[in-house]
Protein backbone atom coordinates (compact mmCIF):
# COMPACT_ATOMS: atom_id res chain seq x y z
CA UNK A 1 113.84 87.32 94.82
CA UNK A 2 113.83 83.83 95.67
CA UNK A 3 110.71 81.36 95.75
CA UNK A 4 110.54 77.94 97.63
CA UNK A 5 108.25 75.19 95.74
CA UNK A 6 107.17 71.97 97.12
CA UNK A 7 106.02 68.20 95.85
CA UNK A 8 104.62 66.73 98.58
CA UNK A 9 103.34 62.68 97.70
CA UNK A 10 102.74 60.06 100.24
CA UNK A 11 105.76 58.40 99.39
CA UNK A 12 108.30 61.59 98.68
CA UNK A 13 108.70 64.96 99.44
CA UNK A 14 110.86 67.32 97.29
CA UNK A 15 111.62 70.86 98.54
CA UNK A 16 113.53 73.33 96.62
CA UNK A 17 114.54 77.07 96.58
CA UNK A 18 114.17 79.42 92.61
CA UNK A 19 114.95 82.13 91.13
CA UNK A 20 114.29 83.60 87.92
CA UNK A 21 116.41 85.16 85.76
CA UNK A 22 114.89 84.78 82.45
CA UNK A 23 113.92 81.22 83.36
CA UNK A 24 113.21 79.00 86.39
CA UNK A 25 117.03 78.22 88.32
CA UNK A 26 116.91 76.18 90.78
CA UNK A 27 119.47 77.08 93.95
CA UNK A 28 118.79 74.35 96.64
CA UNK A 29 116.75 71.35 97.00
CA UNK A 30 115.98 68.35 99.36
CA UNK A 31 114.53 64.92 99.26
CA UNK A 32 112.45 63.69 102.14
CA UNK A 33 111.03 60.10 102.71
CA UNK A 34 107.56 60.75 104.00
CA UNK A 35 107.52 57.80 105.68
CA UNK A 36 110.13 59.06 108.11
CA UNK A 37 108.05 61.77 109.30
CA UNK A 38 104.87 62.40 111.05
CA UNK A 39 104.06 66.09 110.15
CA UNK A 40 105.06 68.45 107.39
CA UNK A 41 105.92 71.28 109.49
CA UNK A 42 108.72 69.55 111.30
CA UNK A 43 110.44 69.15 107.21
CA UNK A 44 109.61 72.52 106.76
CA UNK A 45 111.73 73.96 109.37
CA UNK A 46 114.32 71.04 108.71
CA UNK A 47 114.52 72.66 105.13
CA UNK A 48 113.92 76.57 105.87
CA UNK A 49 117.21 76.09 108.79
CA UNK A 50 119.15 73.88 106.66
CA UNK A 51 119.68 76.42 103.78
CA UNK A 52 123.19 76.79 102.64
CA UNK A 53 124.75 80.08 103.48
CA UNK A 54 124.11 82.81 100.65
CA UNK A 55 120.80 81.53 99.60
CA UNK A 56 118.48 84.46 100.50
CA UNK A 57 114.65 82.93 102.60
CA UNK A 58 112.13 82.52 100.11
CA UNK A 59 109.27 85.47 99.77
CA UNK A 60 106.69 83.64 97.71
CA UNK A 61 106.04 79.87 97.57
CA UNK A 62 103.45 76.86 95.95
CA UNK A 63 103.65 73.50 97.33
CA UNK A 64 101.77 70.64 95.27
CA UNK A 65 99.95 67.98 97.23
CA UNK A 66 98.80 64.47 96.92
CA UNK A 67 94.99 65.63 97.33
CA UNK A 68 92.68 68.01 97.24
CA UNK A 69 92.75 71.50 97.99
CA UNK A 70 89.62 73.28 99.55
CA UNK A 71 89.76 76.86 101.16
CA UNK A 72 93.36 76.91 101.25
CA UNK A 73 93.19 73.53 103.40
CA UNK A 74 94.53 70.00 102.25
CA UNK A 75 94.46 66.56 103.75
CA UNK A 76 97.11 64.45 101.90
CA UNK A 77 95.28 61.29 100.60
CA UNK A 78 97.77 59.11 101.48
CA UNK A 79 99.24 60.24 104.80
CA UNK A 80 96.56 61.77 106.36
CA UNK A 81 98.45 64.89 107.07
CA UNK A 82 96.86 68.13 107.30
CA UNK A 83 98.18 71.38 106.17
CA UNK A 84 96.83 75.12 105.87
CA UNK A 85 97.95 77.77 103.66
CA UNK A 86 97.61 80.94 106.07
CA UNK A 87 99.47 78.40 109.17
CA UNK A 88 102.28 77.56 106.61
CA UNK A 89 102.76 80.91 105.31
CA UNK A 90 103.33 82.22 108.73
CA UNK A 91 105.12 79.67 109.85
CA UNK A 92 107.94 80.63 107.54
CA UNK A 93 107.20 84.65 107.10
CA UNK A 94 106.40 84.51 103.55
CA UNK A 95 104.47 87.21 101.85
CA UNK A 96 102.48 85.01 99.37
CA UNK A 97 101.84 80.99 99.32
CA UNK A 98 99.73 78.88 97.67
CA UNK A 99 98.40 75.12 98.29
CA UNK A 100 97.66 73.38 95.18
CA UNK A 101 96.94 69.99 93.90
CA UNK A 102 99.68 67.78 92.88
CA UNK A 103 98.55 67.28 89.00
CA UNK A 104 96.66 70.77 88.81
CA UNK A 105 100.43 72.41 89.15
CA UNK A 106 101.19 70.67 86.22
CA UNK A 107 99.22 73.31 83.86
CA UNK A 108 101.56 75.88 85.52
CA UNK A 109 104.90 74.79 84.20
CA UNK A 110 104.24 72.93 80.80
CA UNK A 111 104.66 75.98 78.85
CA UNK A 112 107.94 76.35 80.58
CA UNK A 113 109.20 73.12 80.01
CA UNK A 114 112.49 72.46 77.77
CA UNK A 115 112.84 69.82 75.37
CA UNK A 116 114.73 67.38 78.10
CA UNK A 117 110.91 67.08 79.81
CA UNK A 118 108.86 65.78 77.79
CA UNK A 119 108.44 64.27 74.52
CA UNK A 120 105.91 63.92 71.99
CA UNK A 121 103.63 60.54 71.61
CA UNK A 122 101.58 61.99 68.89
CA UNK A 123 102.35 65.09 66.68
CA UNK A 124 98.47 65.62 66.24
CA UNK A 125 97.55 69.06 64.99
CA UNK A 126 96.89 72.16 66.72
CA UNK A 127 94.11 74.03 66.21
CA UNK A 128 93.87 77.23 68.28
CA UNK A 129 96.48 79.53 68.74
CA UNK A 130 94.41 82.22 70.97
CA UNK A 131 92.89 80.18 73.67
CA UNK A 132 95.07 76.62 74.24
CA UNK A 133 93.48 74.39 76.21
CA UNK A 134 95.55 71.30 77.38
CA UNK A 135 94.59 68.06 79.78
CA UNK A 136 96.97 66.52 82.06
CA UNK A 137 96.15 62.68 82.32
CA UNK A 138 98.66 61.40 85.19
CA UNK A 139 99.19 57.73 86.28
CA UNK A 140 100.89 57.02 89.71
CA UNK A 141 100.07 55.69 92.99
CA UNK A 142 96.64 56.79 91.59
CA UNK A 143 95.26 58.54 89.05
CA UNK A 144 95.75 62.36 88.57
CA UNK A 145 93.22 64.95 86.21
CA UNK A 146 93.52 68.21 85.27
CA UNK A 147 92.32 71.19 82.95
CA UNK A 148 94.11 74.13 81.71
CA UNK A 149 93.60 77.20 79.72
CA UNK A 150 96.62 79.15 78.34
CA UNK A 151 96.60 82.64 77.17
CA UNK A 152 99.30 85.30 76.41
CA UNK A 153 98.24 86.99 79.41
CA UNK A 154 97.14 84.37 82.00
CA UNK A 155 97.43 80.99 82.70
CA UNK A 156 93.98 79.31 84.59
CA UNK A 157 94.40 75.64 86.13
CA UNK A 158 91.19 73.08 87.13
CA UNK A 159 92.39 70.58 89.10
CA UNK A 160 89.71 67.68 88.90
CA UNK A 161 89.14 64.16 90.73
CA UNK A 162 88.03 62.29 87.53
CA UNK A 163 90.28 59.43 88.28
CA UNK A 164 87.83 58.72 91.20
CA UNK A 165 85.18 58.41 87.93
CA UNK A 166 83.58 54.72 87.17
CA UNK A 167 85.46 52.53 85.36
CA UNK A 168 83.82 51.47 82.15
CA UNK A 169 84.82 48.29 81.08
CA UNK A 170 84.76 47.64 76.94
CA UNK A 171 85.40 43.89 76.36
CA UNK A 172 84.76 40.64 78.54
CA UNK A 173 87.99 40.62 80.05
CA UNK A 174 87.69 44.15 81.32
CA UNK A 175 84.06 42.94 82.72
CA UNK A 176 85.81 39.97 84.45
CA UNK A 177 88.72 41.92 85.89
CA UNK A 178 86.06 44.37 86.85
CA UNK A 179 83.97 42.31 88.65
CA UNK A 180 86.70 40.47 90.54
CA UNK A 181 88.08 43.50 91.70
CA UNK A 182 85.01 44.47 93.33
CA UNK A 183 84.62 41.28 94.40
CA UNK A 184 88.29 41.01 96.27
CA UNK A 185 88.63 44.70 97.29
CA UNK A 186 84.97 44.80 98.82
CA UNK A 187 83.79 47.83 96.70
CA UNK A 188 80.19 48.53 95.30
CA UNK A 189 81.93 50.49 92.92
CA UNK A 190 85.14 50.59 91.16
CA UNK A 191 86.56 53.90 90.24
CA UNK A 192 89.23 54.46 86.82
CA UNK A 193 92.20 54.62 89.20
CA UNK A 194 91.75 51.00 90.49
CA UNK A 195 92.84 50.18 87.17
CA UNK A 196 94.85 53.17 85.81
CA UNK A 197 97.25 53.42 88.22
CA UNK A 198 100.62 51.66 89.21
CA UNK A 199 98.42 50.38 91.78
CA UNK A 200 95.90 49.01 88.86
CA UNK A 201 99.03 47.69 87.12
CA UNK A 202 99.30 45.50 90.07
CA UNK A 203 95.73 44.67 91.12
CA UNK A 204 95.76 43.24 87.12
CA UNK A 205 98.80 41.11 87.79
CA UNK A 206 97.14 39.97 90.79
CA UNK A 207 94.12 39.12 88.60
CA UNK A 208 96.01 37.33 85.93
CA UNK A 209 97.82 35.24 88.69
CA UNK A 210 94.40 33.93 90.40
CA UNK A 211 94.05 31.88 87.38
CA UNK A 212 94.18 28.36 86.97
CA UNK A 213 97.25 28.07 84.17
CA UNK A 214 99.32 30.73 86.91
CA UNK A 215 99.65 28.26 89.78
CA UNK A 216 103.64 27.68 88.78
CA UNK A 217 104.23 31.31 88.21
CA UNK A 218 107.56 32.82 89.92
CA UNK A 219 105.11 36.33 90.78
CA UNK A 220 102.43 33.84 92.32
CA UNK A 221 103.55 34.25 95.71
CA UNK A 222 104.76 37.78 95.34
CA UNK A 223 101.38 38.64 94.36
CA UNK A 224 99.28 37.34 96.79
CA UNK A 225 101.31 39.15 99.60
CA UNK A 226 101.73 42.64 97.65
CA UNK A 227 98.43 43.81 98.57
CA UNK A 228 99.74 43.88 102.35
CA UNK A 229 102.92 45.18 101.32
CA UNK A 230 103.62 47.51 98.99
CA UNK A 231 107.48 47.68 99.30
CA UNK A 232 107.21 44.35 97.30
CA UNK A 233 106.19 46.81 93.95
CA UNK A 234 104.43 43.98 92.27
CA UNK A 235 103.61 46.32 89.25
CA UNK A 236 107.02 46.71 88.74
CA UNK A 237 108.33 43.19 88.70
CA UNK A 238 105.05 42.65 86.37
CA UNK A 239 106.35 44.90 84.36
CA UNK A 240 109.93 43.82 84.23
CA UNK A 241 108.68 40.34 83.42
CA UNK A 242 107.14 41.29 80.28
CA UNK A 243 110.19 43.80 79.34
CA UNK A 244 111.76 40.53 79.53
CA UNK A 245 109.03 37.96 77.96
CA UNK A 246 106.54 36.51 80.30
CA UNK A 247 103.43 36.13 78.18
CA UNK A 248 101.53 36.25 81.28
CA UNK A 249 102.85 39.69 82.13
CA UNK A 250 102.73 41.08 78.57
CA UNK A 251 99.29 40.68 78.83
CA UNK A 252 99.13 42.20 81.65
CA UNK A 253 100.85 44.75 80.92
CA UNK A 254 98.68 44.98 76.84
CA UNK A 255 95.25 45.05 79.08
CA UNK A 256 96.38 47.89 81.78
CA UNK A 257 98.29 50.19 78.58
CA UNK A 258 94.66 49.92 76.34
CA UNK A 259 92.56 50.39 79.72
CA UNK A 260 95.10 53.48 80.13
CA UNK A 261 94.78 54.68 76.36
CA UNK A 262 91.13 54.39 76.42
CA UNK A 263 90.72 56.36 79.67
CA UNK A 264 93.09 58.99 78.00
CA UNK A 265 90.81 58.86 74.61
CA UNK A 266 87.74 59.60 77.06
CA UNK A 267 89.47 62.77 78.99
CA UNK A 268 90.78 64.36 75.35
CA UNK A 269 86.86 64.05 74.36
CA UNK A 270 85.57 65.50 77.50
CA UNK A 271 87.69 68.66 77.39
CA UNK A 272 88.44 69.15 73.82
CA UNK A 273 92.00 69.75 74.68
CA UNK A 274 93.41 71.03 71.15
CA UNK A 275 96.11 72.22 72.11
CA UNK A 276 97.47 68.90 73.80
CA UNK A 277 97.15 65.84 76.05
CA UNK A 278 100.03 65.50 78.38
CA UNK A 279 100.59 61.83 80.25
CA UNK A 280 102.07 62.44 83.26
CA UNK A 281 102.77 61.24 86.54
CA UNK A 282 105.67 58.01 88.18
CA UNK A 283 104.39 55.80 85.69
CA UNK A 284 105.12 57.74 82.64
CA UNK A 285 108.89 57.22 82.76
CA UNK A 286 108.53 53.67 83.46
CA UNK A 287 106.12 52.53 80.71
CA UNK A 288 106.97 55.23 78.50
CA UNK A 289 107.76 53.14 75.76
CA UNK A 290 104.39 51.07 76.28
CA UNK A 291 102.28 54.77 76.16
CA UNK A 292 104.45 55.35 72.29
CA UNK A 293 102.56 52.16 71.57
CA UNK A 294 100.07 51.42 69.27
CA UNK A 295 98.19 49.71 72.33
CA UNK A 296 97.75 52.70 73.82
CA UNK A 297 97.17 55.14 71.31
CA UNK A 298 95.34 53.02 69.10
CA UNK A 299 92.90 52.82 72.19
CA UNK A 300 93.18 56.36 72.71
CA UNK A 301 91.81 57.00 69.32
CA UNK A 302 89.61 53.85 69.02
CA UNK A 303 86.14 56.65 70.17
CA UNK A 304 83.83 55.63 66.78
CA UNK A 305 83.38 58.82 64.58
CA UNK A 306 85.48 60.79 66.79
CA UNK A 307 88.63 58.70 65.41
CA UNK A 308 89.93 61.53 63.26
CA UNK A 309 89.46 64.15 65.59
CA UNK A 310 91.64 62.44 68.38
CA UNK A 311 94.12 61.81 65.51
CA UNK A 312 95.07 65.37 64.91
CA UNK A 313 95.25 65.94 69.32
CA UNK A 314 98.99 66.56 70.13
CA UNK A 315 99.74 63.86 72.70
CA UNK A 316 103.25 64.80 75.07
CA UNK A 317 104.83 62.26 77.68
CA UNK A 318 106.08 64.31 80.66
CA UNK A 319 109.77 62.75 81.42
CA UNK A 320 110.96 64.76 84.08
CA UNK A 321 110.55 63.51 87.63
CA UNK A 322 110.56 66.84 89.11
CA UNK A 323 108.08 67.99 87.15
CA UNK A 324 105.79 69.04 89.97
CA UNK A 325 108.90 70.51 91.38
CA UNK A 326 109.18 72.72 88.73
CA UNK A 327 105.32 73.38 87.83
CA UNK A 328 104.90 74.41 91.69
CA UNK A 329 108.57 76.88 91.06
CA UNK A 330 106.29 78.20 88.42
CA UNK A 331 103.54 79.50 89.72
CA UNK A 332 105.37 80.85 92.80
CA UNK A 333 106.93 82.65 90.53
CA UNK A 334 103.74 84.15 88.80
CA UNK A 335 103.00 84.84 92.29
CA UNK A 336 105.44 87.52 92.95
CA UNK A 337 104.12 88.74 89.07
């Protein structure tokens, strides 16, 4: 019995065809760019009629999706795109599908996942063995946040919109960059993931370089057209820069990894997630070595009396790229259960 699984982002789509024979095996799988597309359906077919000889059609499937999922119905935050469960499902005669949100499919697949996925920030200490309940913190284009409970029987996942949460600043520099951003982006309120994002990375670059000592600095320019166009990735020259030794950028980079930790700290608290934090999402891979720092996990912990307690939280880095991919195989898999 074969499954089809889906990541669908505003920037990539990954389809793929699994089995399982003992574990999760992937048979076929496809990249689209989103941008060369104006519908999902169209890529659907594309994929469905492009299958290589001997690969049986799917029966059950979960696709994971850059938004939220109500009533089986999703509008992809970043595309606009619309797309039903029951229209999709019949679309490609399957007997079982299910829409879900992008970070929310994450609880599905991290107790699959091998030791080449992840790895571990914090060892931490866990504390229940019957009833493990993990939080998925994930940092890309935005901000991703999600619940799960994990039993030997079952597996329940709580997708959430916290990132969309107010932002909280803690010292005068977080005020400033706070009030700025409101200030240049026209909001009456700014939300976490206008700070904890790769976005954030580069709204804080583009903070930093408004200032008076940045007027000779070789991102000036970059930055002030970035916010137009994206395809210049000014959080990623920002933080190549201070890979390589810009003080400018390494403090960018210092106040966006605490902001990051701190929001982290806040999420562990909220859902008392003994049995593990997992950082997720695109910008875990690239800053990985900056969320093993003591920046972030000194902020992470840096909660008052409740110092200890985050202490002994496992904290896990999700590596893999496809790890949506695989999360989504996952649960169509627990589907056909």
């Amino acid at each position: 019995m074969n499954f089809i699984a889906g990541d669908i982002g505003g920037t990539k789509i990954l389809l793929g065809i699994f089995t399982w024979e003992n574990k999760i095996i992937k048979l076929y799988q496809k990249k689209y760019l989103s941008s060369d597309w104006n519908a999902f359906r169209p890529i659907l077919l594309d994929f469905i009629t492009s299958l290589p000889n001997g690969i049986q059609p799917p029966t059950y499937g979960c696709f994971a999706l850059a938004g939220p999922v109500s009533n089986g119905s999703c509008e992809l935050t970043n595309l606009g795109w619309k797309l039903n469960q029951d229209e999709i499902q019949k679309s490609i005669n399957l007997s079982s599908l299910e829409l879900i949100n992008d970070v929310g499919v994450l609880i599905y697949g991290i107790p699959f996942l091998n030791s080449r996925q992840f790895v571990q920030v914090q060892v931490g200490k866990e504390k229940s063995q019957r009833k493990r309940t993990i939080a998925v913190l994930a940092a890309g284009t935005g901000l991703g946040i999600a619940k799960g409970i994990i039993t030997k029987k079952k597996i329940l996942a709580f997708p959430s919109e916290g990132g969309h949460s107010e932002f909280s600043p803690r010292t005068k520099t977080e005020w400033e960059l706070s009030e700025w951003l409101k200030a240049d982006l026209k909001l009456e309120r700014l939300s976490i993931e206008r700070v904890v994002s790769g976005n954030g990375l580069g709204h804080i670059a583009r903070w930093r370089l408004k200032q008076t000592d940045a007027i000779s600095h070789p991102l000036k320019n970059i930055s002030e057209a970035w916010r137009l166009n994206k395809e210049l990735d000014l959080p990623s020259l920002a933080s190549k820069a201070a890979k390589n030794g810009d003080k400018m950028m390494k403090e960018v980079l210092s106040l966006w990894l605490s902001a990051y930790g701190s929001v982290a700290g806040d999420l562990a608290l909220q859902e008392l997630c003994e049995s593990g934090l997992w950082i997720g999402g695109g910008a875990t891979t690239k800053q990985l070595d900056g969320i093993r720092s003591t920046t972030f996990l000194e902020s992470l912990k840096r909660k008052g009396r409740f110092y200890k307690y985050l202490e002994e939280i496992p904290v896990m880095a999700i590596i893999d790229p496809e790890a949506g991919l695989f999360s989504a195989a996952c649960r169509a898999r627990m589907l056909a259960e």
